[in-house]
Protein backbone atom coordinates (compact mmCIF):
# COMPACT_ATOMS: atom_id res chain seq x y z
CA UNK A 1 20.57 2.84 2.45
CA UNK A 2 17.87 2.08 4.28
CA UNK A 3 16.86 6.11 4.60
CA UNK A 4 17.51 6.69 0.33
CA UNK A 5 14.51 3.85 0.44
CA UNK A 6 12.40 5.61 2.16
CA UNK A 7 12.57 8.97 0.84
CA UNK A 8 12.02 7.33 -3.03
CA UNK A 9 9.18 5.60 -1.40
CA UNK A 10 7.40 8.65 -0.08
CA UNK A 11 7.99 10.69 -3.31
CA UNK A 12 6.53 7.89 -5.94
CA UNK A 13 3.74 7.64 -3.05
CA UNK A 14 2.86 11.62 -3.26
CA UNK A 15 3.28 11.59 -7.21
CA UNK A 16 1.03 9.09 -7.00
CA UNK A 17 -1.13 10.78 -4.87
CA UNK A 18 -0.92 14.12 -7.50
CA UNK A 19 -2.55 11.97 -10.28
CA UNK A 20 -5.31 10.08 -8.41
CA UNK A 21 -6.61 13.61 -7.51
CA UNK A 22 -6.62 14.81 -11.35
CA UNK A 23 -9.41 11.96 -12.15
CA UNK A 24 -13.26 13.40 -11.18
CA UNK A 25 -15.16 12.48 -8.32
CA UNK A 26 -16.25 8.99 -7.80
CA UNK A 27 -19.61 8.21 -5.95
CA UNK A 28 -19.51 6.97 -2.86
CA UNK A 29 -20.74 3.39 -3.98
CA UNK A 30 -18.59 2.62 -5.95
CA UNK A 31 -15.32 4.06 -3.96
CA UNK A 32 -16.60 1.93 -1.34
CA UNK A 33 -16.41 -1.40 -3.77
CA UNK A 34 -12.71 -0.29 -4.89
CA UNK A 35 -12.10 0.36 -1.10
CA UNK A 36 -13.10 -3.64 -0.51
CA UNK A 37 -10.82 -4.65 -3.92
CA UNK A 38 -7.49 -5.24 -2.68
CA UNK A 39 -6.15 -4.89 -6.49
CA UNK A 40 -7.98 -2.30 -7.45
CA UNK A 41 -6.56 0.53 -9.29
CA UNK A 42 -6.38 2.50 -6.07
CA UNK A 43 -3.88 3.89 -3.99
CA UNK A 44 -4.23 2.79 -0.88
CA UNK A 45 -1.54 3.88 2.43
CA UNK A 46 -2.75 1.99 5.45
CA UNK A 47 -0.72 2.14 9.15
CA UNK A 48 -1.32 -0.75 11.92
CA UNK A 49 -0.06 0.13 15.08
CA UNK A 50 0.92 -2.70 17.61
CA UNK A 51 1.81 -2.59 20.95
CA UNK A 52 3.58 -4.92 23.72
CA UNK A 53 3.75 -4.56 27.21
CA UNK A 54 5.87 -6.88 29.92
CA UNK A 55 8.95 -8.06 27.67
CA UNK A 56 11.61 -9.90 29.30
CA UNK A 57 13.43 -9.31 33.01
CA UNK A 58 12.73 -5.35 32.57
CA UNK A 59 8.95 -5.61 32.34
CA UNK A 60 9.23 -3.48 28.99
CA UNK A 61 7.50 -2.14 26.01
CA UNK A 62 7.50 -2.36 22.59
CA UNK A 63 5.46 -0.21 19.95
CA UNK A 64 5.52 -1.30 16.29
CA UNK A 65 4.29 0.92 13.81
CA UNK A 66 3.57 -0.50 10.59
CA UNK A 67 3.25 1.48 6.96
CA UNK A 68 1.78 -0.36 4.91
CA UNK A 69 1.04 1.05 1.13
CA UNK A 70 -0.67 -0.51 -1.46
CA UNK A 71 0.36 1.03 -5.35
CA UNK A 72 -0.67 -0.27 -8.16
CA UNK A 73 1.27 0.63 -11.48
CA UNK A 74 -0.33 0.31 -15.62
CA UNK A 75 2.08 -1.26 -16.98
CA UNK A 76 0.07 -1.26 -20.26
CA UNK A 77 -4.00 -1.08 -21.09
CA UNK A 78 -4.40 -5.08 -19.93
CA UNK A 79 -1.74 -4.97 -17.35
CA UNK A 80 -0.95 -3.47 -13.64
CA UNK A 81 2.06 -3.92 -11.06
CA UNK A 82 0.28 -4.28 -8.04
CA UNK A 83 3.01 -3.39 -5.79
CA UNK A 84 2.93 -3.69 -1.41
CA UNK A 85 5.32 -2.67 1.37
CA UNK A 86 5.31 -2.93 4.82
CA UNK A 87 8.03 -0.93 6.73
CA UNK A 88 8.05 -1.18 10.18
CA UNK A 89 9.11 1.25 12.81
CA UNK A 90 9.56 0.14 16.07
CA UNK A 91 10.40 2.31 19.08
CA UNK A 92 10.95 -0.28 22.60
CA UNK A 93 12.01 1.19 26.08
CA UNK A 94 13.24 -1.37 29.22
CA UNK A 95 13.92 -4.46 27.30
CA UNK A 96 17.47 -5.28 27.10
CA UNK A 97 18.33 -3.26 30.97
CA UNK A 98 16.46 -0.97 32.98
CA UNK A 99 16.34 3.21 31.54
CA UNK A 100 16.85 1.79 27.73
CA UNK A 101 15.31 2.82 24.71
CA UNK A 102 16.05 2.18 21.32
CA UNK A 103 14.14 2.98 18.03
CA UNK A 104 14.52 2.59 14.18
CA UNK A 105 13.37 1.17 11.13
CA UNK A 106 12.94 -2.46 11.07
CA UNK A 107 13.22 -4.65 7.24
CA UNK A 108 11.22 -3.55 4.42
CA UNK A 109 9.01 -6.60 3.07
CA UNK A 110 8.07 -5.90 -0.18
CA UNK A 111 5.35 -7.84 -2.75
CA UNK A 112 4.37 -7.06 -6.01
CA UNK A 113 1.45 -8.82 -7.72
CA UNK A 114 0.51 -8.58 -11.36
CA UNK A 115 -2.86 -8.33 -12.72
CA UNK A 116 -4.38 -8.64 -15.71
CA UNK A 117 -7.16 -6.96 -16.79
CA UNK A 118 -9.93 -8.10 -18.68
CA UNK A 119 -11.49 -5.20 -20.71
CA UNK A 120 -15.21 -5.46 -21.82
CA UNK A 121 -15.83 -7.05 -25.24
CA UNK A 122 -17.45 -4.29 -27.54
CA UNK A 123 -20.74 -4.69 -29.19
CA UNK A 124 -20.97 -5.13 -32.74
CA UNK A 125 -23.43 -4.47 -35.13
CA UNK A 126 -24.72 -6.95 -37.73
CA UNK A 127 -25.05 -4.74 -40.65
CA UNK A 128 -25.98 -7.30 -43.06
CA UNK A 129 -28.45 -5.81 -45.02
CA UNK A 130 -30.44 -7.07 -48.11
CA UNK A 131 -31.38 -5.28 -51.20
């Protein structure tokens, strides 16, 4: 179950992927402001790595490897899923007796967020005119 998750994951991340590339360049300014935005409309795939050293009796180890995308879906012109999972992998050696080792895919957490979005007013003109 668990591996059918993960490979519909990684294929709505890379079709994802396929479309943010069709749009032209941004400059760097202005990435850099959607890069600070955690909801902005901008796929994002970050990884945290974490790891532990000395656990229990066996003196072992523990490395944690976390994915953590961010996708954000339009759900309509004023509207967008913001969607995040975090799926970690952890692989641990000497923990529960001395030679061990065990590794695997730990829960998913997943959080979804929606946003509205406020679109600029447009400008009208006052074409009252007199004769």
């Amino acid at each position: 179950m668990k591996r059918k998750i993960l490979i519909s994951f990684f294929f709505v991340s890379a079709v994802g992927e396929v479309r943010a590339q069709d749009k032209p360049a941004q400059s760097a300014e202005e990435l850099a402001r959607k890069l600070a935005n955690p909801v902005a409309n901008l796929i994002s795939f970050p990884l945290q790595n974490n790891t532990d050293y000395g656990i229990g009796a066996y003196n072992g180890s523990r490395n944690t490897l976390n994915i953590q995308p961010v996708i954000p879906i339009k759900l309509s012109p004023k509207l967008n899923l913001i969607a995040r999972f975090i799926l970690p992998f952890i692989d641990q050696r000497d923990i529960t007796g001395p030679d061990t080792k065990k590794t695997g895919l730990s829960d998913l957490s997943a959080t979804a967020r929606i946003r509205y979005k406020h679109l600029p007013l447009k400008k009208t003109v006052n074409k009252n005119v007199s004769k």
